[in-house]
N, C-alpha and C. Protein backbone atom coordinates (compact mmCIF):
# COMPACT_ATOMS: atom_id res chain seq x y z
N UNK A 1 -9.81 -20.10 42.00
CA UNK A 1 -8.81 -19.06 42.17
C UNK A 1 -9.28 -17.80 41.45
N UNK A 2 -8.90 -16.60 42.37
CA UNK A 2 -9.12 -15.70 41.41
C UNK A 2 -8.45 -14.18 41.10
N UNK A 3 -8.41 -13.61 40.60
CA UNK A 3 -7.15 -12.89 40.06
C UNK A 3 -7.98 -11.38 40.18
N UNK A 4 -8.77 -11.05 40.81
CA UNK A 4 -9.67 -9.96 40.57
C UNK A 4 -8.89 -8.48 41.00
N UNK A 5 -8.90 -7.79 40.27
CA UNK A 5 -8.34 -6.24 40.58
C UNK A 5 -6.71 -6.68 40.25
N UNK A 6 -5.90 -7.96 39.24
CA UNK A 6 -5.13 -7.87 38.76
C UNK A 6 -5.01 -7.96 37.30
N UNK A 7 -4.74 -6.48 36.97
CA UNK A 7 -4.44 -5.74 35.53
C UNK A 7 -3.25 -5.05 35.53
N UNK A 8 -2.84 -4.68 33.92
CA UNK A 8 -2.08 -4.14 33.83
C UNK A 8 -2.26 -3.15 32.43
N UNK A 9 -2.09 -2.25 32.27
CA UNK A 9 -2.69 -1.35 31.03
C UNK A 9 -1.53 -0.71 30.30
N UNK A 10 -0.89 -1.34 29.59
CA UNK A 10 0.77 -0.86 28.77
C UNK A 10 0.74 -0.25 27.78
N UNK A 11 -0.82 0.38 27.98
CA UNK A 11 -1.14 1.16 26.38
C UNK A 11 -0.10 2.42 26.57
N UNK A 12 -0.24 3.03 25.21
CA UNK A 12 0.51 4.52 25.11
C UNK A 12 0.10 4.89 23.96
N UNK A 13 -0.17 5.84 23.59
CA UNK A 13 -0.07 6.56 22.71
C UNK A 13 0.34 6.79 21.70
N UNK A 14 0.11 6.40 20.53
CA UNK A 14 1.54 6.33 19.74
C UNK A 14 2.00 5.39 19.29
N UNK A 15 1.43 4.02 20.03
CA UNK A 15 2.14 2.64 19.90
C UNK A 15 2.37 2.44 18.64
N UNK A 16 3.42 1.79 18.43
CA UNK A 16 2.90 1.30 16.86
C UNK A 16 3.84 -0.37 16.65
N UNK A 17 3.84 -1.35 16.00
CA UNK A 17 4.68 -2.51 16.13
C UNK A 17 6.11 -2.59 16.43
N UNK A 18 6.23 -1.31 16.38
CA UNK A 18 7.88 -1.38 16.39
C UNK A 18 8.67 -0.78 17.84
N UNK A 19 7.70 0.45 18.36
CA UNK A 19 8.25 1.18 19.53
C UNK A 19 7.51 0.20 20.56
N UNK A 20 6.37 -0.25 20.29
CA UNK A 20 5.53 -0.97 21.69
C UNK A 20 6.48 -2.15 22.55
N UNK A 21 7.61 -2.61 21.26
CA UNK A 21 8.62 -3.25 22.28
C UNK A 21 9.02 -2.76 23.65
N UNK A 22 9.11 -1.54 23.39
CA UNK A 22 9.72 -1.16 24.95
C UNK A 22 8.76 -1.30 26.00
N UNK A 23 7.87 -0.76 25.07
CA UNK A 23 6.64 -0.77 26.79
C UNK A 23 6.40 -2.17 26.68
N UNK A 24 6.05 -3.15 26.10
CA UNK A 24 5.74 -4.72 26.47
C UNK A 24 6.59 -4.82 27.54
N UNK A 25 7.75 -4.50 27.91
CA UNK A 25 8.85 -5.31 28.36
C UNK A 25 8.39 -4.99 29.91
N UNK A 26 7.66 -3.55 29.79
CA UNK A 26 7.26 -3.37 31.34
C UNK A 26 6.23 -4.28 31.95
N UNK A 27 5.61 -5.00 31.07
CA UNK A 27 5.00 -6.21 31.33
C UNK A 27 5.44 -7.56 32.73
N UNK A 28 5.06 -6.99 33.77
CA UNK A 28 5.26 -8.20 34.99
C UNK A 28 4.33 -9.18 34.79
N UNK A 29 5.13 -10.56 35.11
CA UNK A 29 4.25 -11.81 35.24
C UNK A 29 5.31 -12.72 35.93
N UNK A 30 4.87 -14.04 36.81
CA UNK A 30 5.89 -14.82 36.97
C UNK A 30 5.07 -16.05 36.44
N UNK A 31 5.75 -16.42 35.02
CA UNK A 31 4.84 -17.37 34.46
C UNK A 31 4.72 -18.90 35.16
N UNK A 32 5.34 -18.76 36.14
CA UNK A 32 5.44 -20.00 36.86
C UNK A 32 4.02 -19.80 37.72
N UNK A 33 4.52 -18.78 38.54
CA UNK A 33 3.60 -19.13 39.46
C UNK A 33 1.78 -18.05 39.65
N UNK A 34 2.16 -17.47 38.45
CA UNK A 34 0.89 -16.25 38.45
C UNK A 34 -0.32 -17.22 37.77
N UNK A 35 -1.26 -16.79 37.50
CA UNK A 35 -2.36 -17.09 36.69
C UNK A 35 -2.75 -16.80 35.69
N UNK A 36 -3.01 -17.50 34.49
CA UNK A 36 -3.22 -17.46 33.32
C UNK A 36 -3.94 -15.38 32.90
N UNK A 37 -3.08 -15.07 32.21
CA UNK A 37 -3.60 -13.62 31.74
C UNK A 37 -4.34 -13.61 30.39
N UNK A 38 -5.00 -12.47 30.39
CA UNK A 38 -5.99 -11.90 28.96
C UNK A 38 -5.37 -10.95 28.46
N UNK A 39 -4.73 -10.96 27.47
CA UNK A 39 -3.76 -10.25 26.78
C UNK A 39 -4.80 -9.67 25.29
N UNK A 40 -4.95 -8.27 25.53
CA UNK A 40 -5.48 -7.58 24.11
C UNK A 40 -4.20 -6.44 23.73
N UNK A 41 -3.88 -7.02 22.12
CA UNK A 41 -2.69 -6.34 22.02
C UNK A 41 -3.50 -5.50 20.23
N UNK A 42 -3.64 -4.17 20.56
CA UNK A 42 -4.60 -3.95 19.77
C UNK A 42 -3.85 -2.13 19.34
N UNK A 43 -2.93 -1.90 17.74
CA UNK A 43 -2.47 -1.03 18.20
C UNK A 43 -3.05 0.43 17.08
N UNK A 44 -4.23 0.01 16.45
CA UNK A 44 -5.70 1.09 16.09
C UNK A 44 -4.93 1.33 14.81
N UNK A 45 -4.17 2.28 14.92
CA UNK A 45 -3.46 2.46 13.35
C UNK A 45 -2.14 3.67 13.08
N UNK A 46 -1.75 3.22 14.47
CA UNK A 46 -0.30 3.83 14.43
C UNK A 46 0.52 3.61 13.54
N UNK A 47 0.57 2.25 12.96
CA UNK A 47 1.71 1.40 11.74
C UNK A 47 1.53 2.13 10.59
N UNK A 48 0.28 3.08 10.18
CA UNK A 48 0.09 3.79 9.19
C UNK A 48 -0.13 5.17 9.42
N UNK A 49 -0.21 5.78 10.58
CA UNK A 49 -0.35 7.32 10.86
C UNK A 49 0.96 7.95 11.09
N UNK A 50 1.00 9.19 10.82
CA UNK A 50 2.18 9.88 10.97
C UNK A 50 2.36 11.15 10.06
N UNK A 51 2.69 12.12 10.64
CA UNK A 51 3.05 13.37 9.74
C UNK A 51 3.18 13.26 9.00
N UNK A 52 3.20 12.38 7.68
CA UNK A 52 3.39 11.95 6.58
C UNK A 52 2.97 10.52 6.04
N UNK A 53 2.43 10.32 5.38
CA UNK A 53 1.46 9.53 4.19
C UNK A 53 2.95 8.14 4.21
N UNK A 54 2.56 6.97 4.86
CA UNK A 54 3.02 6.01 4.45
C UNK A 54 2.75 5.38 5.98
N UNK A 55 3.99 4.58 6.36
CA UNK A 55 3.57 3.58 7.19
C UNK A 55 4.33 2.66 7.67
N UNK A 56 4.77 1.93 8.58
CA UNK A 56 5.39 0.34 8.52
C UNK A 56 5.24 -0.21 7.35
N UNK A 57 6.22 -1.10 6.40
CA UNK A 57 5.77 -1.82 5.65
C UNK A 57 5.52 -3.16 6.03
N UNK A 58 5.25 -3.92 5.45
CA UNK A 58 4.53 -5.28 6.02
C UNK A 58 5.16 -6.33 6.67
N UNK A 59 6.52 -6.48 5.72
CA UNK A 59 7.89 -7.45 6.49
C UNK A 59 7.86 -6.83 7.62
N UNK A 60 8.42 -5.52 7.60
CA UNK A 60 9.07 -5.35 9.22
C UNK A 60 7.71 -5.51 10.37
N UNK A 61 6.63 -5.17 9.94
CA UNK A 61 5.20 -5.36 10.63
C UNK A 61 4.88 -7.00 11.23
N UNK A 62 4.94 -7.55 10.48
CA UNK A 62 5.02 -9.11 10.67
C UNK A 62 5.95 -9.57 11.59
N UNK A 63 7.10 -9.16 11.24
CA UNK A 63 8.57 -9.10 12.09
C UNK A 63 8.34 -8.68 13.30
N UNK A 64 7.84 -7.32 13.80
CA UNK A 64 7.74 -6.59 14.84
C UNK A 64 6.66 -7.63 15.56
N UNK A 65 5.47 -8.17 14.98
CA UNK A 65 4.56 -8.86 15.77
C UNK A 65 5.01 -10.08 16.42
N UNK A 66 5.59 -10.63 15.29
CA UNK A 66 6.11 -11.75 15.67
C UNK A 66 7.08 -11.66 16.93
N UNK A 67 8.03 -10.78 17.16
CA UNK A 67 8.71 -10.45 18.32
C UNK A 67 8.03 -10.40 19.44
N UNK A 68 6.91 -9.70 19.56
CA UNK A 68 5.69 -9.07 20.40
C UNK A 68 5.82 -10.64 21.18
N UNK A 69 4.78 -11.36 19.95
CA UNK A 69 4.39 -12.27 20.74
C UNK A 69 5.42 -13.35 21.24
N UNK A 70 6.36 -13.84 20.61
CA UNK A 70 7.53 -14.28 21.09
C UNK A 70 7.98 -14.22 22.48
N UNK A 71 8.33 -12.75 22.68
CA UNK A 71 8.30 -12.79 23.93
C UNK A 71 7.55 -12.87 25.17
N UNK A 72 5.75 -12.44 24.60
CA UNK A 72 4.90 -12.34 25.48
C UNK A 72 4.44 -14.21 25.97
N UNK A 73 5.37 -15.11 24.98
CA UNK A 73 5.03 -16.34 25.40
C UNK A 73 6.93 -16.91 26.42
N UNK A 74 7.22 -16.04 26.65
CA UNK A 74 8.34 -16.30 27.52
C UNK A 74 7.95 -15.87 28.72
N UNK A 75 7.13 -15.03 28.76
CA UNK A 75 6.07 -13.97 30.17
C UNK A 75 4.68 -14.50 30.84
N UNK A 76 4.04 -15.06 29.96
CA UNK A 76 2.63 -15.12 30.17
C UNK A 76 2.75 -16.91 30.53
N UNK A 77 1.88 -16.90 32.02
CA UNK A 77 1.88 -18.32 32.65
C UNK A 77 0.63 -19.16 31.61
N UNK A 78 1.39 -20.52 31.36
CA UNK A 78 0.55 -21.20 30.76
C UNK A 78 -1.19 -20.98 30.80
N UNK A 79 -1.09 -21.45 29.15
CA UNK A 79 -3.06 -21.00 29.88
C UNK A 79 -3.40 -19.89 29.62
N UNK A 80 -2.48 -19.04 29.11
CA UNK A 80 -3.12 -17.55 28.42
C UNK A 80 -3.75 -17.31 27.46
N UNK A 81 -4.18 -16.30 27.20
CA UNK A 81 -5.14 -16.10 25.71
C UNK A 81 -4.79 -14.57 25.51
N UNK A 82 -4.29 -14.49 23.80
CA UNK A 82 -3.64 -13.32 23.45
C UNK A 82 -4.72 -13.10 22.26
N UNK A 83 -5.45 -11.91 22.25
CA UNK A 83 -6.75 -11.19 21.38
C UNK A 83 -5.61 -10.05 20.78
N UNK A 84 -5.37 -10.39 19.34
CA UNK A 84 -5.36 -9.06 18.48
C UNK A 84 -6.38 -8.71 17.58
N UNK A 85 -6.17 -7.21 17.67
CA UNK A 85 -7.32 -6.87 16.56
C UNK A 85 -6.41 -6.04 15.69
N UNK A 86 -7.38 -6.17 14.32
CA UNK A 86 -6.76 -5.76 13.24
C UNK A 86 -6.83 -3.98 13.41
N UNK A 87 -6.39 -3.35 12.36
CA UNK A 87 -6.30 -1.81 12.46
C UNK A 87 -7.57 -1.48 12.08
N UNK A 88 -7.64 -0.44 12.54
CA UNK A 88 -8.70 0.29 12.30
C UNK A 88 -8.78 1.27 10.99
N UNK A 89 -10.31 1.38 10.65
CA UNK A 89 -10.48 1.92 9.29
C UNK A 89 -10.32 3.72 9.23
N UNK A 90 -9.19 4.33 9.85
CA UNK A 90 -9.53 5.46 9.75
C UNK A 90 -10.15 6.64 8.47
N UNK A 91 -10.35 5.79 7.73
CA UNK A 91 -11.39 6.66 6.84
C UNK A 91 -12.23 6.75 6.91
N UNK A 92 -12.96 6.29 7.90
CA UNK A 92 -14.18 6.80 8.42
C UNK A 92 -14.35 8.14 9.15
N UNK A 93 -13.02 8.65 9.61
CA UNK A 93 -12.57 9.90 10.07
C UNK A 93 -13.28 10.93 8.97
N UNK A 94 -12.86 10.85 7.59
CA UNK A 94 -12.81 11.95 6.81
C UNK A 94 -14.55 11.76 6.23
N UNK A 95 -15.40 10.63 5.99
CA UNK A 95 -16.33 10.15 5.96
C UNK A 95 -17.29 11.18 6.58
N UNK A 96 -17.22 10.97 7.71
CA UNK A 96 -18.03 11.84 8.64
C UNK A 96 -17.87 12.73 9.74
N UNK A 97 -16.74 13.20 9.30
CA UNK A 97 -16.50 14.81 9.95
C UNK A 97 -15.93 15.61 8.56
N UNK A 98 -15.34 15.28 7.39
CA UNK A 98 -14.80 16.60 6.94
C UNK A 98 -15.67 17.74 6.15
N UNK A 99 -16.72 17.54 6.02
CA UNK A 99 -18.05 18.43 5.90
C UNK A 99 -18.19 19.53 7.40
N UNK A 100 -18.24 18.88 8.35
CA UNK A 100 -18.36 19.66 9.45
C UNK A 100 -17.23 20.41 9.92
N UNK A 101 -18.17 21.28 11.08
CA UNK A 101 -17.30 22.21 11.89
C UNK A 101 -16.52 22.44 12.80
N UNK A 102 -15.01 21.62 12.62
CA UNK A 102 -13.89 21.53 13.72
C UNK A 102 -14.41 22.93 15.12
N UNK A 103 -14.02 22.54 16.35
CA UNK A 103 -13.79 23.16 17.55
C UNK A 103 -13.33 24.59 17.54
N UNK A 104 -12.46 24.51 16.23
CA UNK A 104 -11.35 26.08 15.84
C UNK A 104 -12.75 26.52 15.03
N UNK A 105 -13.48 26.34 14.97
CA UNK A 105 -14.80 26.73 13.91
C UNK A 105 -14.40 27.00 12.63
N UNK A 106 -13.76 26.11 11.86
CA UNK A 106 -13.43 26.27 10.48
C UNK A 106 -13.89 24.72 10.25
N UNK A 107 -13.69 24.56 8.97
CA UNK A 107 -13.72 22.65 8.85
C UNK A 107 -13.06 22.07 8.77
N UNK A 108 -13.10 20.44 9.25
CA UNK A 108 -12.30 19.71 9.28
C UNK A 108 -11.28 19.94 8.24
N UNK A 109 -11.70 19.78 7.12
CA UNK A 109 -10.88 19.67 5.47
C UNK A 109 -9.52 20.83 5.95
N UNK A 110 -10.07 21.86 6.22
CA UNK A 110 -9.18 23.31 6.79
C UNK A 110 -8.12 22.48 7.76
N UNK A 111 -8.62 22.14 8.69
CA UNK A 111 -8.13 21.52 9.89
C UNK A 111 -6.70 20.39 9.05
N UNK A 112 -7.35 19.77 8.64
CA UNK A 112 -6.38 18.55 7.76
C UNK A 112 -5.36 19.27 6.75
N UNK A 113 -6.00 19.84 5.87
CA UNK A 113 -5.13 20.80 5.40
C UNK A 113 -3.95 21.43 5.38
N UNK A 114 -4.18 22.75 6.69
CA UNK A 114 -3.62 23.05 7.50
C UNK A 114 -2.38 22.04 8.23
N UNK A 115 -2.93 21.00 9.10
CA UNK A 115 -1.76 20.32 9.39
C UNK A 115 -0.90 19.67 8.79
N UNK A 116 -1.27 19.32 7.63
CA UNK A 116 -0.55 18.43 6.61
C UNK A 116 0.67 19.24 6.06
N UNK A 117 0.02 20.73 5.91
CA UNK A 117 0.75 21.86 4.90
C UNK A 117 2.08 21.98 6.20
N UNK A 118 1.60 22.01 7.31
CA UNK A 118 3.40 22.19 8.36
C UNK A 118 3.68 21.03 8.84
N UNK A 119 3.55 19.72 8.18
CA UNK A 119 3.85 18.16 8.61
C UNK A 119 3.83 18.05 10.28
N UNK A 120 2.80 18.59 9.95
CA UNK A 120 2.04 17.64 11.87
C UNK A 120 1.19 17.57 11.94
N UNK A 121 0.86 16.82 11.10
CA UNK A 121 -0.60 15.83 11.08
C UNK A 121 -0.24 14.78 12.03
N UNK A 122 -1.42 14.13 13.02
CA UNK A 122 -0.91 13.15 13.39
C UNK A 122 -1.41 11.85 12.85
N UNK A 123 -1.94 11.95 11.30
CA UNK A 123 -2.19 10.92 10.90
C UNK A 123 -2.41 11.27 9.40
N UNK A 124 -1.28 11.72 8.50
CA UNK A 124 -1.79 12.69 7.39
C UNK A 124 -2.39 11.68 6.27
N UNK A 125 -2.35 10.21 6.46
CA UNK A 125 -2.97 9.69 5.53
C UNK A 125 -4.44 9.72 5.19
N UNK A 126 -5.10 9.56 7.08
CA UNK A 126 -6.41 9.20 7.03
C UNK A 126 -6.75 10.84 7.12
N UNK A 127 -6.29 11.59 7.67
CA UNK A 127 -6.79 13.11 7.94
C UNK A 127 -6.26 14.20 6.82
N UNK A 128 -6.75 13.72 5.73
CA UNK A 128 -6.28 14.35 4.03
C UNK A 128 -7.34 14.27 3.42
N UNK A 129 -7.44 15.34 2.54
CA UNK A 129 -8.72 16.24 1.75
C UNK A 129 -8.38 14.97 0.68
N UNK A 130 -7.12 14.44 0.57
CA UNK A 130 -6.37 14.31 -0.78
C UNK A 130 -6.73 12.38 -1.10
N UNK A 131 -7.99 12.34 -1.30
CA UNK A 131 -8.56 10.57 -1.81
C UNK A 131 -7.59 9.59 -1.70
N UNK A 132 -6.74 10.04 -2.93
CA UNK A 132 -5.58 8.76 -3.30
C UNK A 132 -4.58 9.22 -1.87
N UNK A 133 -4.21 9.25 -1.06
CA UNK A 133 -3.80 9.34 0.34
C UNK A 133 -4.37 8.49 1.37
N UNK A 134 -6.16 9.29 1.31
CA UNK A 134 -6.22 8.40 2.36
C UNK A 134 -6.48 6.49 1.82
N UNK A 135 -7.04 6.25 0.17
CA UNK A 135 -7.18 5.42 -0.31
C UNK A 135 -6.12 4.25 0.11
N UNK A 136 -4.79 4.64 -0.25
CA UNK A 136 -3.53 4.60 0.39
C UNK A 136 -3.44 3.74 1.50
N UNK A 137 -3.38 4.53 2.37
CA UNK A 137 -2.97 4.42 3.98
C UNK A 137 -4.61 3.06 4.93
N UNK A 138 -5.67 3.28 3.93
CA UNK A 138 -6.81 2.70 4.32
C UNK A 138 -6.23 0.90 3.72
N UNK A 139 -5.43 0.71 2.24
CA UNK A 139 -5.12 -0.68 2.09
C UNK A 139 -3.86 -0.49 2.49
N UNK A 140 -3.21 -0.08 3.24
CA UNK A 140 -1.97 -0.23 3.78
C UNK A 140 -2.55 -1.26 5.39
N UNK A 141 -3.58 -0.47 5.81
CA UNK A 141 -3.89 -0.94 7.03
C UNK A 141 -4.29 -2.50 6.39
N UNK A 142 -5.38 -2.13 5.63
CA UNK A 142 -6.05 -3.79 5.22
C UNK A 142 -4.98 -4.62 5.54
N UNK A 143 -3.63 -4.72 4.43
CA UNK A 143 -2.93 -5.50 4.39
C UNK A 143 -2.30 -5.97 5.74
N UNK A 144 -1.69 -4.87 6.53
CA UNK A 144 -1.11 -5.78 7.70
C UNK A 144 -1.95 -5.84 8.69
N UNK A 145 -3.66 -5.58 8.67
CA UNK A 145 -3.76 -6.25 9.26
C UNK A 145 -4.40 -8.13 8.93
N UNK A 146 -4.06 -8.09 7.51
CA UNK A 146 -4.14 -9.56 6.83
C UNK A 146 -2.79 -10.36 7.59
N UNK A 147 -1.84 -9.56 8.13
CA UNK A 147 -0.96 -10.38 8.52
C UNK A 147 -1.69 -11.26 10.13
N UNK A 148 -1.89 -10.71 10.65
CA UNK A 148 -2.75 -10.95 11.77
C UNK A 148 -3.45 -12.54 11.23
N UNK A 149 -4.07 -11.99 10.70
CA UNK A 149 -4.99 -13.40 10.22
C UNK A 149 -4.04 -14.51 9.27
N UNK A 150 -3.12 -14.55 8.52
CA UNK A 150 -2.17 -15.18 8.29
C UNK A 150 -1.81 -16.06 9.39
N UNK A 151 -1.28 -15.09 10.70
CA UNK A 151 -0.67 -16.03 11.84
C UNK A 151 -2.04 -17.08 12.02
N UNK A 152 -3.09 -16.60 12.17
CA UNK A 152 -4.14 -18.04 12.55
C UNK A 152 -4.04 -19.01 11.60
N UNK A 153 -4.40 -18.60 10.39
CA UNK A 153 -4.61 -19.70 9.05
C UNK A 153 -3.14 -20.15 9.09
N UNK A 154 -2.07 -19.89 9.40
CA UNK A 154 -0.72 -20.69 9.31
C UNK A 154 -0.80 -21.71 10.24
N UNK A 155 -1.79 -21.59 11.29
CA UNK A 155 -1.79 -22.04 12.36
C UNK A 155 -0.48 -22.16 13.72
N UNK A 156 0.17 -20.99 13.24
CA UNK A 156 1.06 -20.48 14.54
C UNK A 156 0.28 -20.71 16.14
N UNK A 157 1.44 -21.46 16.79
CA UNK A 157 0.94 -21.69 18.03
C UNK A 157 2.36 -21.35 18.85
N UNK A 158 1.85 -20.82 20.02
CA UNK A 158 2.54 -20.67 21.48
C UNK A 158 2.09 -21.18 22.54
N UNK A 159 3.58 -21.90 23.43
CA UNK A 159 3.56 -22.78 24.37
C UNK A 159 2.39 -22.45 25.71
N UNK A 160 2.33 -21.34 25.84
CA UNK A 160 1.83 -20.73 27.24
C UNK A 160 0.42 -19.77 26.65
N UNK A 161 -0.02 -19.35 25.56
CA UNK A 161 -1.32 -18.85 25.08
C UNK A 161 -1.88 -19.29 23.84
N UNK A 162 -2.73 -18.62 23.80
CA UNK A 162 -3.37 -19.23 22.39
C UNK A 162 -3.67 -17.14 22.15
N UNK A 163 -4.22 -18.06 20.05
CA UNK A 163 -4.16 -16.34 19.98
C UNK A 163 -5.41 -16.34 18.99
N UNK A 164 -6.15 -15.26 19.19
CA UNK A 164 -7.17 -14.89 18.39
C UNK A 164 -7.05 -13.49 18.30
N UNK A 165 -8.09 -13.63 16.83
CA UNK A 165 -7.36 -12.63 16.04
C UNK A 165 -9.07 -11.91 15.75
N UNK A 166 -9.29 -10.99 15.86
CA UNK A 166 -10.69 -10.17 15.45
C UNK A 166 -10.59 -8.52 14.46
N UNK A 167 -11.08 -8.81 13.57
CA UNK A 167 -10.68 -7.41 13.12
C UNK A 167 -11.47 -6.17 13.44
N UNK A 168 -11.18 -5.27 13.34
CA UNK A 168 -11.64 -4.40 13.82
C UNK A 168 -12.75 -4.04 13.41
N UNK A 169 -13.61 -3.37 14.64
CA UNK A 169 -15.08 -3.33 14.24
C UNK A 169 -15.03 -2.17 13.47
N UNK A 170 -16.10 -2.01 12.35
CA UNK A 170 -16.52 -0.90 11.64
C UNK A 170 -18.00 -0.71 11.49
């Protein structure tokens, strides 16, 4: 059997553990009678970006995942396989661009700066001149995405997928 040219792409922008509920839900399947799906639920580092320096904290993060997948095992026909990856290291952002010369031809640092100073940054932890910020927001990510790997080593299982967990490449 084969399932070829059936996808579905529920990404957005923005996602982060808590709003991606809505868009999951646009998620079609008839777990009865469809074919086992490949589910990558991968959401980079929304849980910690935002006009301001902080983040999801970890309960409600755990909480929010746990929902995720909850329901994605009420959806997904037996036989699925659900891939999360952990967050991403956005300090590698400031690493190797804030020396250089943003597009506006000033520098990044300016660039970060600048947005932080009228709170619309869209990620003021990792995109900050300011160390202990992005230091911050970089073990904020670590941690939830330790939750991720928790669910394996607990050995959490669902009826209709299995779940692996990869952290993010750096």
């Amino acid at each position: 059997m084969c399932n070829n040219n059936d996808f579905q792409n529920l990404g957005v922008n923005g996602g982060d553990s808590g709003n991606t509920w809505g868009n999951i839900k646009a998620l079609k399947r008839d777990p009865q009678n469809d074919h086992p799906m490949i589910v990558f639920l991968e959401l980079i580092g929304n849980d910690v970006c935002g006009s301001s320096v902080g983040g999801t904290n970890p309960v409600d993060f755990r909480k929010n995942i746990i929902r995720l997948l909850d329901w994605l095992d009420t959806r997904l026909p037996k036989g699925s396989h659900v891939f999360i990856l952990g967050l991403a290291d956005g300090d590698l952002l400031f690493e190797y661009l804030h020396g250089t010369t943003h597009p506006l031809d000033v520098s990044y640092d300016q660039v970060y700066d600048f947005l932080n100073c009228l709170k619309i940054s869209p990620c003021a932890g990792w995109l900050n001149t300011n160390e202990t910020a992005r230091k911050y927001t970089t073990q904020l990510a670590k941690n939830l995405s330790k939750i991720y790997q928790n669910f394996i080593d607990e050995g959490m299982k669902f009826k209709n997928f299995d779940l692996v967990y990869y952290d993010f490449p750096t």
